[in-house]
N, C-alpha and C. Protein backbone atom coordinates (compact mmCIF):
# COMPACT_ATOMS: atom_id res chain seq x y z
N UNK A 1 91.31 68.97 110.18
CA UNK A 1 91.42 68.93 108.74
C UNK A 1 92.07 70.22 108.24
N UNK A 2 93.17 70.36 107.37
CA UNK A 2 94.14 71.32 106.65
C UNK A 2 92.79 72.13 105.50
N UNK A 3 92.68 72.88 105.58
CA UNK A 3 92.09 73.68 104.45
C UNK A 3 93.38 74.32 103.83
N UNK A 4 92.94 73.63 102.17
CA UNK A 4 94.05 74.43 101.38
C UNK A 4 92.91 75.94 100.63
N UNK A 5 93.51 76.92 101.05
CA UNK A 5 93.30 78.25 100.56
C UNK A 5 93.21 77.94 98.90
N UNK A 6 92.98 78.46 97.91
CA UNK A 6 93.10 78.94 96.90
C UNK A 6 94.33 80.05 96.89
N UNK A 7 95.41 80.10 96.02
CA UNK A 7 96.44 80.96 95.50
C UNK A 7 96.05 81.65 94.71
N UNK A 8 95.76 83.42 95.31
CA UNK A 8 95.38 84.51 94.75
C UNK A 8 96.37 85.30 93.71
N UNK A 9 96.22 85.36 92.73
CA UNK A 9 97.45 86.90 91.81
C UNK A 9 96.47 87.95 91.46
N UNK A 10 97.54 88.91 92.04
CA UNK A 10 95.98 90.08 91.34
C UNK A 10 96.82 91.00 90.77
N UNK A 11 95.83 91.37 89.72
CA UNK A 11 96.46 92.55 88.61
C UNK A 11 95.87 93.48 88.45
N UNK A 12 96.20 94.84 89.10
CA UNK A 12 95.84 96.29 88.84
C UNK A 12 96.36 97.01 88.00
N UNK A 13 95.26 96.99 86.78
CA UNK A 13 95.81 98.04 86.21
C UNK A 13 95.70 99.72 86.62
N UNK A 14 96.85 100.81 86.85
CA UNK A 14 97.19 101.43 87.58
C UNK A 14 96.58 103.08 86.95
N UNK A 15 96.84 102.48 85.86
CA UNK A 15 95.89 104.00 85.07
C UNK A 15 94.76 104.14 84.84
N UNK A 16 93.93 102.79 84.63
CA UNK A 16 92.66 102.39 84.15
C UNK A 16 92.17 102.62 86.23
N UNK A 17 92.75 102.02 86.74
CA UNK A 17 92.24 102.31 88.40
C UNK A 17 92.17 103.79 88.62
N UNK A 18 93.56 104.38 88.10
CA UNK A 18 93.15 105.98 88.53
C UNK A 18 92.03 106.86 87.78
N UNK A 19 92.25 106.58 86.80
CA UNK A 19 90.92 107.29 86.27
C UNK A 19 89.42 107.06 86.78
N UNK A 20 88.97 105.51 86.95
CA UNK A 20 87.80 105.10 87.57
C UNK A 20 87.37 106.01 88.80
N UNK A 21 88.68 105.61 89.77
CA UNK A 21 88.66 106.54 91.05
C UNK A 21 88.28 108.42 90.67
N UNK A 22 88.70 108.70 89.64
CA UNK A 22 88.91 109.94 89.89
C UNK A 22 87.68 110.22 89.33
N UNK A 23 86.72 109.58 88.32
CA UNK A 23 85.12 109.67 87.89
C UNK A 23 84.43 109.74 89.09
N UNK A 24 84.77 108.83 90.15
CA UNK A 24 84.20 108.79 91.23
C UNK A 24 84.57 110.06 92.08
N UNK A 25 85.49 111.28 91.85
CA UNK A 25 86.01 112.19 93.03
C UNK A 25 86.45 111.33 93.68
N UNK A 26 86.98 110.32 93.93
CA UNK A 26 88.32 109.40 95.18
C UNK A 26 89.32 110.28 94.15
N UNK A 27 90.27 111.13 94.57
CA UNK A 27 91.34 111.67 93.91
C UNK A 27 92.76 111.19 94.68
N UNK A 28 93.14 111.11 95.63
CA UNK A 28 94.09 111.25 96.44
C UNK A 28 95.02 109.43 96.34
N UNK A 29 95.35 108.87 95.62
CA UNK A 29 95.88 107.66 95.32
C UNK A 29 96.77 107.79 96.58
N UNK A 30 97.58 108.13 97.21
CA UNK A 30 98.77 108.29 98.13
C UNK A 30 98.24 108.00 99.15
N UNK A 31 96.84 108.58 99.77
CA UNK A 31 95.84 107.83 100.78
C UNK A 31 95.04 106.67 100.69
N UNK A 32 94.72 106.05 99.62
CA UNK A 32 94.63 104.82 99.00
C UNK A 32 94.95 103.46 99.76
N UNK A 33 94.38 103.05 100.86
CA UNK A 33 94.72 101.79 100.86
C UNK A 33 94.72 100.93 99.77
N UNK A 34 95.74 100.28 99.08
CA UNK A 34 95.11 99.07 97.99
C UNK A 34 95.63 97.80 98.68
N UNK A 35 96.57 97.59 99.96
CA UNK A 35 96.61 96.42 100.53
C UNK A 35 95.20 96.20 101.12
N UNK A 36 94.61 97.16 102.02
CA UNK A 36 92.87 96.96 102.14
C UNK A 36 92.18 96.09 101.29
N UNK A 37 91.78 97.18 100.26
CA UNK A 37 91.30 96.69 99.18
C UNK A 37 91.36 95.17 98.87
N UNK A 38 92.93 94.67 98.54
CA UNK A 38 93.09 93.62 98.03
C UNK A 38 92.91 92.52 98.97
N UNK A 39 92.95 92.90 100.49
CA UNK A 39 92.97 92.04 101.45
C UNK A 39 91.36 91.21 101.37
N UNK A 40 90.16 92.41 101.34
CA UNK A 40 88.98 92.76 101.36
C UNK A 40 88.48 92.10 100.04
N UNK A 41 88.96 92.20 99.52
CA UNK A 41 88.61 91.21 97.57
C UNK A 41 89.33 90.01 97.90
N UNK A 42 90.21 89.43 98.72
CA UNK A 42 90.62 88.31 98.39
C UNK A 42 89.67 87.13 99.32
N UNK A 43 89.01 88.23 99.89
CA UNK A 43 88.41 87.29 101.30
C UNK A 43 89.39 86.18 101.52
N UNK A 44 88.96 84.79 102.02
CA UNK A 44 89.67 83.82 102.31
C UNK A 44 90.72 82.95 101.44
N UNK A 45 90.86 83.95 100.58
CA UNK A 45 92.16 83.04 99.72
C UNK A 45 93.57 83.76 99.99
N UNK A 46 94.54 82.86 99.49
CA UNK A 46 96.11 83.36 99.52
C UNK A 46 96.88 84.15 99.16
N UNK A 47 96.79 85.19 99.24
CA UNK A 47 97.60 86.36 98.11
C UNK A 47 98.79 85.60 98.00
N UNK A 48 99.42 85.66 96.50
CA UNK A 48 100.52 84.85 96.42
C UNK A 48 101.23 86.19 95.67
N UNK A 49 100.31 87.40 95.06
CA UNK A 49 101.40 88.54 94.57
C UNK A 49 100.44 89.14 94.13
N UNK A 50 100.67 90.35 94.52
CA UNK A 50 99.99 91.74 94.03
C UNK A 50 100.92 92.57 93.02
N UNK A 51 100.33 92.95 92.00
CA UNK A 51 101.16 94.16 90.69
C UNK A 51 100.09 94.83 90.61
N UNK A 52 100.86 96.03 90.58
CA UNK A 52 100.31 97.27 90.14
C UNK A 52 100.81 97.95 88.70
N UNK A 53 100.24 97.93 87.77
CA UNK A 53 100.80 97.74 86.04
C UNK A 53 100.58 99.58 85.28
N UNK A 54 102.15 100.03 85.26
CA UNK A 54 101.45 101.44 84.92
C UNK A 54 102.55 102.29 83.78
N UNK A 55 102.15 103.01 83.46
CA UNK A 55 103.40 103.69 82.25
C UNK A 55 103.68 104.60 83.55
N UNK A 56 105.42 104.95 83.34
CA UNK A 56 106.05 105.58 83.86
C UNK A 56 105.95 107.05 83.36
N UNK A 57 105.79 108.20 84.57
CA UNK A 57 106.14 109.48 83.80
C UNK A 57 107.16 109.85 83.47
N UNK A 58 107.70 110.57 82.06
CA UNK A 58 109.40 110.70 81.88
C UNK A 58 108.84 112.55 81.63
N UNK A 59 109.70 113.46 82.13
CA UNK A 59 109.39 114.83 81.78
C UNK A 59 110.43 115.15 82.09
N UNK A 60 111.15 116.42 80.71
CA UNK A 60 111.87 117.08 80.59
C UNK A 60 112.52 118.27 82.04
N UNK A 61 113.44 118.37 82.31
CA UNK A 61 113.63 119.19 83.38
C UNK A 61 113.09 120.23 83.50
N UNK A 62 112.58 120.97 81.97
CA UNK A 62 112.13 122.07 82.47
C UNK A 62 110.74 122.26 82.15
N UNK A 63 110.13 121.07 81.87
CA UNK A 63 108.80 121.02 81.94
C UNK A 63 108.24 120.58 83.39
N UNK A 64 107.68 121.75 84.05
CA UNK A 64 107.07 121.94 85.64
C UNK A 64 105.79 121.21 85.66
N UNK A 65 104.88 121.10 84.48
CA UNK A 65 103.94 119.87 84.88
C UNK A 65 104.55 118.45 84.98
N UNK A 66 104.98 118.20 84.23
CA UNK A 66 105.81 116.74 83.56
C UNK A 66 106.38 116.48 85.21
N UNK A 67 107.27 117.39 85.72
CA UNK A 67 107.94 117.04 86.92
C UNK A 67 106.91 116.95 87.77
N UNK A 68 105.82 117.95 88.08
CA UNK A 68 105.11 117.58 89.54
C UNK A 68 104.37 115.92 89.40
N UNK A 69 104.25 115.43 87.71
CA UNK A 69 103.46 114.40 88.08
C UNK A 69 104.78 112.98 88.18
N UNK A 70 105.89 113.39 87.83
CA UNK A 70 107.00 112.53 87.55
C UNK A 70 107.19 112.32 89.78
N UNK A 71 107.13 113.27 90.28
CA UNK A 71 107.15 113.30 91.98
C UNK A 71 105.98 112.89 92.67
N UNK A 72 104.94 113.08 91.70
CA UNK A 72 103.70 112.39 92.28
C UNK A 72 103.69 110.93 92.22
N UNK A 73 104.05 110.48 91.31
CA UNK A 73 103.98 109.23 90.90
C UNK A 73 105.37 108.21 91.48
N UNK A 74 106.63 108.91 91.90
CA UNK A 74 107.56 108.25 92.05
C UNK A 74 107.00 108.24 93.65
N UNK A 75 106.28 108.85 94.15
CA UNK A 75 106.04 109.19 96.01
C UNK A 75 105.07 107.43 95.60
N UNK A 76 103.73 107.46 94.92
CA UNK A 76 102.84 106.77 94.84
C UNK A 76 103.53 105.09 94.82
N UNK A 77 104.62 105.33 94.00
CA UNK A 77 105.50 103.90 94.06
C UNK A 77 106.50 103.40 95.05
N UNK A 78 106.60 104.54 95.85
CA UNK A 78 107.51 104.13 97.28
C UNK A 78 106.24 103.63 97.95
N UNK A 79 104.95 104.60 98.01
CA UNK A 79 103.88 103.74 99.15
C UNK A 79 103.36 102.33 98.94
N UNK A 80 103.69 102.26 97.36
CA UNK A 80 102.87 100.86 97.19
C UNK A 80 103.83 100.17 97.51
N UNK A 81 105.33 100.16 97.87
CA UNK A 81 106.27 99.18 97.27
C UNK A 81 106.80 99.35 99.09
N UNK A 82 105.87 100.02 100.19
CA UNK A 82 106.20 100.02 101.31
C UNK A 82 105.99 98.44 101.80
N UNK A 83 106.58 98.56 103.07
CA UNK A 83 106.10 96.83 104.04
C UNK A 83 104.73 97.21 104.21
N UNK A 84 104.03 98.19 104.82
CA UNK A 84 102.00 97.98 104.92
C UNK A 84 101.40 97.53 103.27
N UNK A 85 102.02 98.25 102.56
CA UNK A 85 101.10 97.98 100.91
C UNK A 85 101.77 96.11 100.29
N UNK A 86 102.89 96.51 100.08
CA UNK A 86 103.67 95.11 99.55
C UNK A 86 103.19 94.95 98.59
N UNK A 87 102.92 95.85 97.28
CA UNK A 87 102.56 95.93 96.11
C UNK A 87 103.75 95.99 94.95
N UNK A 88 103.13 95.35 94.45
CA UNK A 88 105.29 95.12 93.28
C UNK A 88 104.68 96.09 92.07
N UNK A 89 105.50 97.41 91.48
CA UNK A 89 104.93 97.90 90.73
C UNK A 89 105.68 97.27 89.53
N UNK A 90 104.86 97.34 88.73
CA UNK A 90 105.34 97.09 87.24
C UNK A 90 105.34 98.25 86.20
N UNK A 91 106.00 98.25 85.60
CA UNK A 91 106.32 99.86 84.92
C UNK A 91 105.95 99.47 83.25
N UNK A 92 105.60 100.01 82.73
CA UNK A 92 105.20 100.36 81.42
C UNK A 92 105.80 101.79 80.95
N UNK A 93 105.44 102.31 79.65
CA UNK A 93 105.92 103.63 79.41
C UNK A 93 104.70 104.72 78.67
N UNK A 94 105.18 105.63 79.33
CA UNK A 94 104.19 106.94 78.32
C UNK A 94 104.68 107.58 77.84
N UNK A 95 104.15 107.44 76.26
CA UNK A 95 104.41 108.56 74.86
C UNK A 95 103.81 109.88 74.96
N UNK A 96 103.94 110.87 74.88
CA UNK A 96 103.02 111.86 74.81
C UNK A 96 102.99 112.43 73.47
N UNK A 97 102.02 112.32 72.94
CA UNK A 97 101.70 112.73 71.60
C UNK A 97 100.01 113.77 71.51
N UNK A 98 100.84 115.03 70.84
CA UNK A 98 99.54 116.20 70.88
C UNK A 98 98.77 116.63 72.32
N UNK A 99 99.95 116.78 73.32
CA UNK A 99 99.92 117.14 74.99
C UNK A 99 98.99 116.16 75.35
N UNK A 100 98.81 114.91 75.38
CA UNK A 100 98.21 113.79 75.85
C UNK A 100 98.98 112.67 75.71
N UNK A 101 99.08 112.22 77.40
CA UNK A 101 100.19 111.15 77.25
C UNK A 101 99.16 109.50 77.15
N UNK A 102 100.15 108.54 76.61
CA UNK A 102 99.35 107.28 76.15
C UNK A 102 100.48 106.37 76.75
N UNK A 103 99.38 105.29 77.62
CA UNK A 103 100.52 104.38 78.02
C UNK A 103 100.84 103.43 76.72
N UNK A 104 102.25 102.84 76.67
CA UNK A 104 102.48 101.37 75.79
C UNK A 104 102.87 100.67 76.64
N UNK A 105 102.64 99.25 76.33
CA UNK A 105 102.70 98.17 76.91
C UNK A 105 102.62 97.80 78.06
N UNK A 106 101.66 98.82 78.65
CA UNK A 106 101.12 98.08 79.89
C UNK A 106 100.13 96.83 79.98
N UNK A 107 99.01 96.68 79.26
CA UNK A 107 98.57 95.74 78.83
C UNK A 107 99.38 94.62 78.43
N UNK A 108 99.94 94.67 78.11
CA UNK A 108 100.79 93.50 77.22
C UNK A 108 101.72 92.92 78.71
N UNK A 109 101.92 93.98 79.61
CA UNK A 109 102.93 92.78 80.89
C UNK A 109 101.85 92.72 81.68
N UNK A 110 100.40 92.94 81.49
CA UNK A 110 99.68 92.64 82.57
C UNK A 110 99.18 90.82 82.11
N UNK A 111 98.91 90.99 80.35
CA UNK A 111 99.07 89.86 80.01
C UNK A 111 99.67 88.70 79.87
N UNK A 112 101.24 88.97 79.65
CA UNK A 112 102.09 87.83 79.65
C UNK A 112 102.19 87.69 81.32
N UNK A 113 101.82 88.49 82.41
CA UNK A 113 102.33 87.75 83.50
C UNK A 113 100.70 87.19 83.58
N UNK A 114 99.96 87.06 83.37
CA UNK A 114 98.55 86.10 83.73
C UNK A 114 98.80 84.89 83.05
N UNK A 115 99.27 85.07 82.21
CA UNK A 115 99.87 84.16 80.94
C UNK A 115 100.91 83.31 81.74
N UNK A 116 102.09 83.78 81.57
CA UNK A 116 103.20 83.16 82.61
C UNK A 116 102.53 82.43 83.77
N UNK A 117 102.32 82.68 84.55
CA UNK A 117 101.55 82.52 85.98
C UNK A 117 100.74 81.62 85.57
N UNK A 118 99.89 81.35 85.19
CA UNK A 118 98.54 80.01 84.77
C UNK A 118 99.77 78.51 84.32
N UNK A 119 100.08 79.17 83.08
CA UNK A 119 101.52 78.01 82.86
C UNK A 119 102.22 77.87 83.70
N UNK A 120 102.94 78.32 84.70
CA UNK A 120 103.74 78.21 85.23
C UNK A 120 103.05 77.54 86.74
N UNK A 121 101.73 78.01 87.05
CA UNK A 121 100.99 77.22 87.67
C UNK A 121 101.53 77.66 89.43
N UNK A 122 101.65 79.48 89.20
CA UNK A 122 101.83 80.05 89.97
C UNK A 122 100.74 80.32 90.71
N UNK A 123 99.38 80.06 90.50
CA UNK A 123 98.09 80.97 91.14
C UNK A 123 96.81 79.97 90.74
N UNK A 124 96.07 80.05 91.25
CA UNK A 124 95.01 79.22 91.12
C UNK A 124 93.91 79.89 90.59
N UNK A 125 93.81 81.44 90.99
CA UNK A 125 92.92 82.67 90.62
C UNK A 125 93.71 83.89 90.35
N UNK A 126 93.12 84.32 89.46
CA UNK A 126 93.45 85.61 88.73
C UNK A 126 92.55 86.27 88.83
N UNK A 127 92.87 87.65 89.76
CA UNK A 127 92.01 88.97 90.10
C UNK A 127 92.44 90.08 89.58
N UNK A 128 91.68 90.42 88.11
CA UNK A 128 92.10 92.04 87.90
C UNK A 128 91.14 92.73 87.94
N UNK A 129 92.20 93.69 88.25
CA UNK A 129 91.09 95.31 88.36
C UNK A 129 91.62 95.94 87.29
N UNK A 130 90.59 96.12 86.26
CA UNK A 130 90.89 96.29 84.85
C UNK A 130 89.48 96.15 84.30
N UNK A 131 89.38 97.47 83.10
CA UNK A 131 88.27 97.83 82.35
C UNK A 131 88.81 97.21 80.84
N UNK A 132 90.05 97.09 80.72
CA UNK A 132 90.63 97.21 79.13
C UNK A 132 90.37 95.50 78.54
N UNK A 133 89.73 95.42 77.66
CA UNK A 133 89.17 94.64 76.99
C UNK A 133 90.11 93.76 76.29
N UNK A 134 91.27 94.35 75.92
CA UNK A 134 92.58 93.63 75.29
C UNK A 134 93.19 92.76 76.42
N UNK A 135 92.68 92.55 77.23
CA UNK A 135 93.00 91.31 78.12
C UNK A 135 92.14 90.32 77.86
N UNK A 136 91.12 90.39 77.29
CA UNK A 136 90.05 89.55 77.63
C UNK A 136 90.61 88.13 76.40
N UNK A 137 91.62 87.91 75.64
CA UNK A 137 92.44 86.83 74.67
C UNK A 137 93.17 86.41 76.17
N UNK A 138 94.02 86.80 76.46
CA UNK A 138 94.40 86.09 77.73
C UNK A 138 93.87 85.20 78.80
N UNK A 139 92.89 86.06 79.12
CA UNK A 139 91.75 85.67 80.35
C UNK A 139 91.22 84.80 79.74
N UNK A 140 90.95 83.95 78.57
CA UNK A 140 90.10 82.84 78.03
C UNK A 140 91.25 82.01 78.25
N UNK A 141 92.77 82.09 77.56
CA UNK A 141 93.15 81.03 77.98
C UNK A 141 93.74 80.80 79.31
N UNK A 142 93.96 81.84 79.85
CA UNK A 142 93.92 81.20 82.05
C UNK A 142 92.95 80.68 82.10
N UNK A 143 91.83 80.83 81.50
CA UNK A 143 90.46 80.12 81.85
C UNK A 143 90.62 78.77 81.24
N UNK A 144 91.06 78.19 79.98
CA UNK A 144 91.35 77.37 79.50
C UNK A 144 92.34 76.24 79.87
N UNK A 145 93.61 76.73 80.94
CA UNK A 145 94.23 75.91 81.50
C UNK A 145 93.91 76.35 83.02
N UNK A 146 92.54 76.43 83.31
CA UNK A 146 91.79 75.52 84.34
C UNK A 146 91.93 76.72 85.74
N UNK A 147 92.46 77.81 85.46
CA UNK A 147 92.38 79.00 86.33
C UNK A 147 91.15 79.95 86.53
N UNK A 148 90.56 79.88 87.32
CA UNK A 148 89.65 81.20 87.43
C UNK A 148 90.02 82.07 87.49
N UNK A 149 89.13 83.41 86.96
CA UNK A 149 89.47 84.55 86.64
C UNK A 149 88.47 85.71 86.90
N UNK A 150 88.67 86.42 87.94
CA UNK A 150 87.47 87.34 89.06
C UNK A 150 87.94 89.14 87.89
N UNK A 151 87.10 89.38 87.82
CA UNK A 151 87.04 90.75 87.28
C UNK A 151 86.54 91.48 88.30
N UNK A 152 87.08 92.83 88.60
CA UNK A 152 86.80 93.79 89.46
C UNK A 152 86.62 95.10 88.89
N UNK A 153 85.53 95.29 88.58
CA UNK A 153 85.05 96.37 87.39
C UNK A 153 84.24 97.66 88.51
N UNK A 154 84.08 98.57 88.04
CA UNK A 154 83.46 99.49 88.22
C UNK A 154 81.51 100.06 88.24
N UNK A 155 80.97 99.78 89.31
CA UNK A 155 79.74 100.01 89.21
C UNK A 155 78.99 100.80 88.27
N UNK A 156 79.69 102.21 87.81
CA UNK A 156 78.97 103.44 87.26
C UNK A 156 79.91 103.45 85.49
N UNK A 157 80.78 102.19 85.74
CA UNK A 157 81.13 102.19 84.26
C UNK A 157 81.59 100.42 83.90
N UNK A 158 81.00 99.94 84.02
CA UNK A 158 81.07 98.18 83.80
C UNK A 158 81.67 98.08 82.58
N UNK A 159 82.83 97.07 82.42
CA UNK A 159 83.30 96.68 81.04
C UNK A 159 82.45 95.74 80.85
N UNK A 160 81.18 95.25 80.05
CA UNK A 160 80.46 94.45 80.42
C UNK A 160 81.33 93.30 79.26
N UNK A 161 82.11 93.66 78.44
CA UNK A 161 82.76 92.42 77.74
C UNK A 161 83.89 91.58 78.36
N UNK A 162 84.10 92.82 79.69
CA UNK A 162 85.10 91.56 80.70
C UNK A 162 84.13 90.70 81.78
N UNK A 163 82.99 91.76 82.50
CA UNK A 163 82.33 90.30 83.03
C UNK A 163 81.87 89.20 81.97
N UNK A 164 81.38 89.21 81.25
CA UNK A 164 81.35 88.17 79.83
C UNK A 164 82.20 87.27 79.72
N UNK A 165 83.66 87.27 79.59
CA UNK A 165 84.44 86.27 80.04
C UNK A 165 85.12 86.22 81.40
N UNK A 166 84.86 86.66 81.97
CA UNK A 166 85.08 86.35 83.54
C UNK A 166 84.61 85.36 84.00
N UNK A 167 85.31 84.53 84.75
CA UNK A 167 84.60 83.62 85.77
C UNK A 167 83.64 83.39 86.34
N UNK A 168 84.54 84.97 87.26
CA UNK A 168 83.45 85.55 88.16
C UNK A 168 83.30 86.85 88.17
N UNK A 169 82.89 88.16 88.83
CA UNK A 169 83.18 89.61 88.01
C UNK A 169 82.16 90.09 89.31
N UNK A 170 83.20 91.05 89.77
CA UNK A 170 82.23 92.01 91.21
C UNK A 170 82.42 93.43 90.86
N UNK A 171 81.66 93.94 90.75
CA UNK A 171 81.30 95.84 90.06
C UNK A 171 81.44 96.23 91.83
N UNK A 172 82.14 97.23 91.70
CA UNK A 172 82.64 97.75 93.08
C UNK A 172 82.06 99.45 92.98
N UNK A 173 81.26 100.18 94.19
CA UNK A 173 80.30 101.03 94.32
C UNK A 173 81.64 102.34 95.10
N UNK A 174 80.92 103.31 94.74
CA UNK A 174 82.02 104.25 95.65
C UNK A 174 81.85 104.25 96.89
N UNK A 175 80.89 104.21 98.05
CA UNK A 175 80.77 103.65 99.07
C UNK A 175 81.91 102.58 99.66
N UNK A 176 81.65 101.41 98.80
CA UNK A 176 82.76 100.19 98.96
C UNK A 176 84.00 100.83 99.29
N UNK A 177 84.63 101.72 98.08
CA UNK A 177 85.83 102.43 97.85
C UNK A 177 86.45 103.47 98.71
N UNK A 178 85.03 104.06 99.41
CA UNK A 178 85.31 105.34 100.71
C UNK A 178 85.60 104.39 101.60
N UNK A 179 85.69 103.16 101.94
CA UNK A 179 86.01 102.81 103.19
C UNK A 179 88.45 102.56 102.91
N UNK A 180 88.05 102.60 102.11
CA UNK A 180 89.28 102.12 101.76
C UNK A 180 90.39 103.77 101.63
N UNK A 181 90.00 104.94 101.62
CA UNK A 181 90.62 105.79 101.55
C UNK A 181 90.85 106.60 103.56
N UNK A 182 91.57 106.59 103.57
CA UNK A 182 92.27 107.24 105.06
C UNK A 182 93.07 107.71 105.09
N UNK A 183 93.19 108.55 106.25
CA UNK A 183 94.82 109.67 106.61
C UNK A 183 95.63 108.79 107.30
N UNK A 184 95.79 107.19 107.36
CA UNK A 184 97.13 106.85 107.68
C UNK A 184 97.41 105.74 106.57
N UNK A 185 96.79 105.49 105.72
CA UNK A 185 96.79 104.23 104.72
C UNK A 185 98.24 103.68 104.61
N UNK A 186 99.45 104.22 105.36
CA UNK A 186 100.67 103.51 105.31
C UNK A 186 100.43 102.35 106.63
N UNK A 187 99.36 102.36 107.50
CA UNK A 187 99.32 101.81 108.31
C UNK A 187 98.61 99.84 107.62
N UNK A 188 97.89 100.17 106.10
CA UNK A 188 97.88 99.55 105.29
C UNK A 188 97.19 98.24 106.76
N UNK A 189 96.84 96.42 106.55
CA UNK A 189 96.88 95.80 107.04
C UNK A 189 97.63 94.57 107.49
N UNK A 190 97.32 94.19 108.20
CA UNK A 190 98.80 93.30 108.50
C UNK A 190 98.12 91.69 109.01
């Protein structure tokens, strides 16, 4: 007998992930397995596409912070976008206003592609890792045209208004998360 898998999409949001991690001391994103991770959250279903959803850093040439994080972040998008990770990044943008930068419209393409994808009848389940609550109009209607929708929230800081409309919703412990950080994570799984 053929077992049909379930068709996985998962959506990381990329700033809302780094910060979580970094509450926790996990600092080092570049050692980061997130093919792990996602392999490990999908258990027995199909990854059909992984995004990673994030504002881009833009910094002036001769601003020396702006650049170390503009090299940090362009290194972080070659590893995800390696053959071990196979993570598709999606780019958004950051304003910086009063030396604090703010992403725009990252939310908004994490939405229209859950959006797209349910209509389009690309995925059967929708997995984000995401605290931001302005998804949660979306996530009712993937839920509405008949998609489940897994929330992957944070143990020591729960969006408790996304497990609320979630499907289903797994709070992930730093323990969980130390297994997933290593000194070869390009070795990623296969």
């Amino acid at each position: 007998m053929i077992e049909n898998k379930k068709r996985l999409a998962v959506f990381i949001d990329g700033s809302n992930f780094y910060f979580k991690l970094k509450s926790l001391e996990i600092k080092n994103l570049s050692r980061f397995n997130f093919r792990g991770l996602i392999d490990w959250l999908a258990r027995d279903r199909e990854i059909v596409s992984a995004g990673y959803y994030v504002g881009v850093v833009r910094a002036k040439p001769n601003d020396e912070r702006g650049q170390k994080l503009r090299r940090a972040q362009r290194d972080l998008f070659n590893f995800l976008n390696s053959r071990a990770q196979r993570i598709t990044v999606h780019r958004g943008y950051l304003m910086k206003n009063d030396n604090a930068f703010h992403e725009k419209g990252v939310d908004v393409k994490i939405a229209t592609d859950l959006l797209v994808g349910a209509y389009e009848n690309l995925y059967d389940e929708a997995l984000i890792i995401s605290s931001d609550t302005d998804l949660i109009p979306a996530m009712e209607k993937v839920k509405h045209l008949g998609k489940a929708v897994e929330y992957i929230g944070f143990g020591h800081q729960p969006a408790l208004a996304m497990q609320t409309f979630a499907t289903i919703s797994r709070l992930l412990i730093k323990d969980e998360l130390k297994s997933f950080i290593n000194s070869d994570a390009s070795a990623g799984t296969e």
